[in-house]
C-alpha atoms as a PDB file:
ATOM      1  CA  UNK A   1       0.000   0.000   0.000  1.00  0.00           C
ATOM      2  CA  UNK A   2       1.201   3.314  -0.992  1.00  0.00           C
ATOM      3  CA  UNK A   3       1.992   6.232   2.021  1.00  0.00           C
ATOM      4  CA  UNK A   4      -0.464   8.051   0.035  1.00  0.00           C
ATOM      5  CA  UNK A   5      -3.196   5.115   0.949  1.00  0.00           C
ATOM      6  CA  UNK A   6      -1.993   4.614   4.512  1.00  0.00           C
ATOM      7  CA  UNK A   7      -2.436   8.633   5.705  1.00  0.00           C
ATOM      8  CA  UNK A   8      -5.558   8.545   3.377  1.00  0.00           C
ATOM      9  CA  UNK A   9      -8.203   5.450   4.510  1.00  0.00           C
ATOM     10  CA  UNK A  10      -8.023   6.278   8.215  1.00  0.00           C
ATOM     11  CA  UNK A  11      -9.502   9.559   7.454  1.00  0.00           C
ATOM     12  CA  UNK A  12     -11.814   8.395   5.170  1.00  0.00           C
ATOM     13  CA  UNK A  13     -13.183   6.707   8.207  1.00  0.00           C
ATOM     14  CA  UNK A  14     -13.204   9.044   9.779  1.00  0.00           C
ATOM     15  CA  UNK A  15     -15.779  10.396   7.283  1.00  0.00           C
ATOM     16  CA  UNK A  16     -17.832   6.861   7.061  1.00  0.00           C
ATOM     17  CA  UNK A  17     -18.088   7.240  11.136  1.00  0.00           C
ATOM     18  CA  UNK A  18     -19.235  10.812  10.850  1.00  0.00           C
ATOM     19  CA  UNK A  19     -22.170  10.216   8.139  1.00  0.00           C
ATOM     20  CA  UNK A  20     -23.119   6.574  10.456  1.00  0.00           C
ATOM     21  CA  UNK A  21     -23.304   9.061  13.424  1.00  0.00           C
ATOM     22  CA  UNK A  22     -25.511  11.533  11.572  1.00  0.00           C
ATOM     23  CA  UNK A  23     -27.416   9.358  10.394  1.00  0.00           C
ATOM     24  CA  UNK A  24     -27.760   7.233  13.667  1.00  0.00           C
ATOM     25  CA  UNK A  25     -29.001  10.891  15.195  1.00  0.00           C
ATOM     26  CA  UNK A  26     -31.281  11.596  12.439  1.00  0.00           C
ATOM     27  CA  UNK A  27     -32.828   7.895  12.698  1.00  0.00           C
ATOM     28  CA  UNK A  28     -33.232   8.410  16.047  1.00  0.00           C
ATOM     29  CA  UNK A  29     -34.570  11.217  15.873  1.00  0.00           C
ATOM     30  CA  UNK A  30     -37.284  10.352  13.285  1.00  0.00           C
ATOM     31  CA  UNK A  31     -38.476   7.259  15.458  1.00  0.00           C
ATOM     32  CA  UNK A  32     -38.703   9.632  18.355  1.00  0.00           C
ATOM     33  CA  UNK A  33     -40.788  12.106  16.352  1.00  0.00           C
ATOM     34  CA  UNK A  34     -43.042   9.793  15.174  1.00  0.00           C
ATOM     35  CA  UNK A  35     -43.882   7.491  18.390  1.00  0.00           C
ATOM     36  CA  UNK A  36     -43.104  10.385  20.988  1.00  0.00           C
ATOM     37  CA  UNK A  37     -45.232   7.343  23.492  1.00  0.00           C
ATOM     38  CA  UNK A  38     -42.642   4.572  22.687  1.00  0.00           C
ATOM     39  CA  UNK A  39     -38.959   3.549  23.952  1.00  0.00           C
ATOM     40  CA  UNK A  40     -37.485   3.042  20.100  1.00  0.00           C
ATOM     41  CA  UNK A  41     -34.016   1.711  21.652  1.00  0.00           C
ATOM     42  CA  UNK A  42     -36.593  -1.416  22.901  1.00  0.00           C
ATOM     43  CA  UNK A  43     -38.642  -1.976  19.861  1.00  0.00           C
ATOM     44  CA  UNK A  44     -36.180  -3.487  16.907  1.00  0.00           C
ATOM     45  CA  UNK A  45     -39.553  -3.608  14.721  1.00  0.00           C
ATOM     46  CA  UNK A  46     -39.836  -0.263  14.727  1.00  0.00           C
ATOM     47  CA  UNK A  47     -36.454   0.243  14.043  1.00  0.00           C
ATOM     48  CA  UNK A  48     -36.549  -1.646  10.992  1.00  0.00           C
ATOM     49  CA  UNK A  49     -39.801  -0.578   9.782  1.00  0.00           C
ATOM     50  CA  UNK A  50     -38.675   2.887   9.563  1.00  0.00           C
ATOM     51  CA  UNK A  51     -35.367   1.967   8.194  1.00  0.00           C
ATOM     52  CA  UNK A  52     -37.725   0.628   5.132  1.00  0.00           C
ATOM     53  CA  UNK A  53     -39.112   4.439   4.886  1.00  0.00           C
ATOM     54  CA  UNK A  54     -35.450   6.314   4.887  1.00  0.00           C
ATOM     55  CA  UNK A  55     -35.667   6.542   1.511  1.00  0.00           C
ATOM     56  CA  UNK A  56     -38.820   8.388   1.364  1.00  0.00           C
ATOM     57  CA  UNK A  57     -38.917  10.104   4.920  1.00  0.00           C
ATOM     58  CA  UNK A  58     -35.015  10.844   5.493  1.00  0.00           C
ATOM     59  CA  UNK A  59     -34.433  11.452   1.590  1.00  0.00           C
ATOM     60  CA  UNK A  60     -31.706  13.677   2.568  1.00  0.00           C
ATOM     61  CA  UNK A  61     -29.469  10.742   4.037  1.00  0.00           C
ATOM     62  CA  UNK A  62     -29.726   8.616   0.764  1.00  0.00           C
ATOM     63  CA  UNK A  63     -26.673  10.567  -0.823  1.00  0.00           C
ATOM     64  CA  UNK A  64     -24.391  10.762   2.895  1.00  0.00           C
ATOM     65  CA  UNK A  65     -25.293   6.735   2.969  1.00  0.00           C
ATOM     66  CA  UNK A  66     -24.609   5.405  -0.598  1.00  0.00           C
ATOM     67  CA  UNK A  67     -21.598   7.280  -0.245  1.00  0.00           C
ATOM     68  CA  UNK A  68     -20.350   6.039   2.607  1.00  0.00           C
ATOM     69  CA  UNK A  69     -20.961   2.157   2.183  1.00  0.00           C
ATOM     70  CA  UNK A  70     -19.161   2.504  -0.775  1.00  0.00           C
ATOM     71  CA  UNK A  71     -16.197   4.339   0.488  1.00  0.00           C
ATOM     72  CA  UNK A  72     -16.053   1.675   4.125  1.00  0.00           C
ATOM     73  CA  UNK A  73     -16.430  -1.047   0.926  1.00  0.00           C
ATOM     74  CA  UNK A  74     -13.657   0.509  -1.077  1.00  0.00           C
ATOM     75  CA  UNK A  75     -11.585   1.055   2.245  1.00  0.00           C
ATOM     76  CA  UNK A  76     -12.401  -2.576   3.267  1.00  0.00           C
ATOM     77  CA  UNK A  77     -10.809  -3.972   0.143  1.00  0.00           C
ATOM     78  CA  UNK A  78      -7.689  -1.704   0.475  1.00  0.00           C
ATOM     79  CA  UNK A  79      -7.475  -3.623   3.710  1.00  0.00           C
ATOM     80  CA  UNK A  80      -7.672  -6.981   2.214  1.00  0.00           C
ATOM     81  CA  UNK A  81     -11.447  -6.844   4.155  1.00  0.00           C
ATOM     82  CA  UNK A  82     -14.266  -8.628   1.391  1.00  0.00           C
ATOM     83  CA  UNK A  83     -16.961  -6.234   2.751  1.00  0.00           C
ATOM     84  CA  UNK A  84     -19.381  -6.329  -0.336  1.00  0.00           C
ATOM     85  CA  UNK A  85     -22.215  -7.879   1.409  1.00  0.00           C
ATOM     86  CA  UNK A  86     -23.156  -4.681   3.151  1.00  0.00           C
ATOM     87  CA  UNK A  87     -23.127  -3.250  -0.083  1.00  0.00           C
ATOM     88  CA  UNK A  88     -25.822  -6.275  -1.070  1.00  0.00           C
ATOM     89  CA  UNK A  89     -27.764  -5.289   1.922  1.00  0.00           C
ATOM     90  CA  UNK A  90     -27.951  -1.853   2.203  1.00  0.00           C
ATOM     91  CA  UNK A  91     -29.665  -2.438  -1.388  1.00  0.00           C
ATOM     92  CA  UNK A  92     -31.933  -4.434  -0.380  1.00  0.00           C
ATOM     93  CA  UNK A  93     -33.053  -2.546   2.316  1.00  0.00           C
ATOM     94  CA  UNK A  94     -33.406   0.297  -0.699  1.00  0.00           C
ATOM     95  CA  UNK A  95     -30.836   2.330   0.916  1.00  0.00           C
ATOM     96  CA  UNK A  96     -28.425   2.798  -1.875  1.00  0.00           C
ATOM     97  CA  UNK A  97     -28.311   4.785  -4.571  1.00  0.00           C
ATOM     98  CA  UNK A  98     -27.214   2.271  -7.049  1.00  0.00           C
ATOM     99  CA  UNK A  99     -26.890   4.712 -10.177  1.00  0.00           C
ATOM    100  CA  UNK A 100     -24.840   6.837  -7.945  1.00  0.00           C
ATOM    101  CA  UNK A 101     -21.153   6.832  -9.426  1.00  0.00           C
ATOM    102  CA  UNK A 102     -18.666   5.894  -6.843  1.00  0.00           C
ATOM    103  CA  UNK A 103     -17.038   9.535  -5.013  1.00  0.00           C
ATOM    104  CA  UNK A 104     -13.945  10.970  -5.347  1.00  0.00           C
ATOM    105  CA  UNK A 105     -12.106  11.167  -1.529  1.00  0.00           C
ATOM    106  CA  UNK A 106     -11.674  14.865  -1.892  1.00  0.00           C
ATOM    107  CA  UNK A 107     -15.574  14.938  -3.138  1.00  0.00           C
ATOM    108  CA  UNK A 108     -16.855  12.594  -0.298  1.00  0.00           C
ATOM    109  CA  UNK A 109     -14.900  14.555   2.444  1.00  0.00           C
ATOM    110  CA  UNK A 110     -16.618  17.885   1.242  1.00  0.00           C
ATOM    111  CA  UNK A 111     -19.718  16.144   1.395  1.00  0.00           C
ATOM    112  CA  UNK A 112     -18.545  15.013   5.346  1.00  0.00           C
ATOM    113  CA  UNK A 113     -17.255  18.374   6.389  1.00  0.00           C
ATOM    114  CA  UNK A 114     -20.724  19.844   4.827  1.00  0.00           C
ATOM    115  CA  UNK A 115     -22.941  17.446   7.076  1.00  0.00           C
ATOM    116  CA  UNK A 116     -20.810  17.456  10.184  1.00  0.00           C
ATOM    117  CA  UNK A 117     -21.183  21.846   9.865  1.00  0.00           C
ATOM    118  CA  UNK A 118     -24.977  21.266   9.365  1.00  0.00           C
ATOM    119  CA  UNK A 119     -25.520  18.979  12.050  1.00  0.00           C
ATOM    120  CA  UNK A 120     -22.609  21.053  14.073  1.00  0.00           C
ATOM    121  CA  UNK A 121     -20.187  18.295  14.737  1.00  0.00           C
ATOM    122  CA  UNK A 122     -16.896  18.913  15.497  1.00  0.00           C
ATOM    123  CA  UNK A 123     -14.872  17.759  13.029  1.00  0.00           C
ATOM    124  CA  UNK A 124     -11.418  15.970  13.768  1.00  0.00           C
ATOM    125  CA  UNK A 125      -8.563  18.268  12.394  1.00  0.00           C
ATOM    126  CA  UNK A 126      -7.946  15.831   9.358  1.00  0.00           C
ATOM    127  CA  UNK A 127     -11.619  16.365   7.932  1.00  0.00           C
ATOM    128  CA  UNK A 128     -11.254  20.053   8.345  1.00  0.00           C
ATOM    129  CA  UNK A 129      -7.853  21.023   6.725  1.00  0.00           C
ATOM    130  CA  UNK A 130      -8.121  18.548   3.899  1.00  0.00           C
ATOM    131  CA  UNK A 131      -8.585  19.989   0.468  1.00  0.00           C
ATOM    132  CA  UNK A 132     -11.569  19.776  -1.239  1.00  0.00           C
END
């Protein structure tokens, strides 16, 4: 693996975590919204009913989430790590955007660094200072 490779995965996940903890929030905060009377940490049906309606109700997330199971994928393999099948599942819970070209690192990290600012995150130094 190239130096370039080794300084470059961990921070792109880095990235991957920060769009999974956005998400997580967001998700969260959805279930809460919608059954304000129910403990959503305790009801795994729930949870996976409303992961079924992401893609209509948290259409925002689609781009953040296709991007970032492709880029833990693409970091994976780097890694020697055959990670495809969350790929294969994350499309069959329709959560991919499969005609979605694969990002660039410096266009995926924008897109981190915009939705860690938006849902005020602080960013680790590496996400900040690197070029977009």
């Amino acid at each position: 693996m190239e130096e370039f490779e080794i300084k470059l995965l961990p921070i792109l996940r880095q990235g991957v975590a920060i769009v999974k903890m956005v998400f997580f929030r967001r998700l969260k905060n959805h279930i809460s919204e919608q059954n304000p009377d129910r403990e959503a940490s305790e009801n795994r049906n729930l949870i996976q009913e409303t992961l079924k309606k992401v893609p209509l109700e948290l259409v925002d997330m689609m781009v953040p989430l296709t991007d970032a199971l492709r880029i833990q994928v693409l970091c994976d393999r780097q890694e020697g790590i055959d990670s495809l099948s969350i790929l294969v599942h994350a499309n069959e819970l329709k959560l991919l955007l499969v005609p979605r070209e694969i990002p660039l690192p410096a266009s995926f990290m924008k897109l981190v660094r915009e939705l860690g600012n938006k849902h005020d995150l602080l960013l680790p130094p590496e996400i900040r200072k690197m070029d977009s």
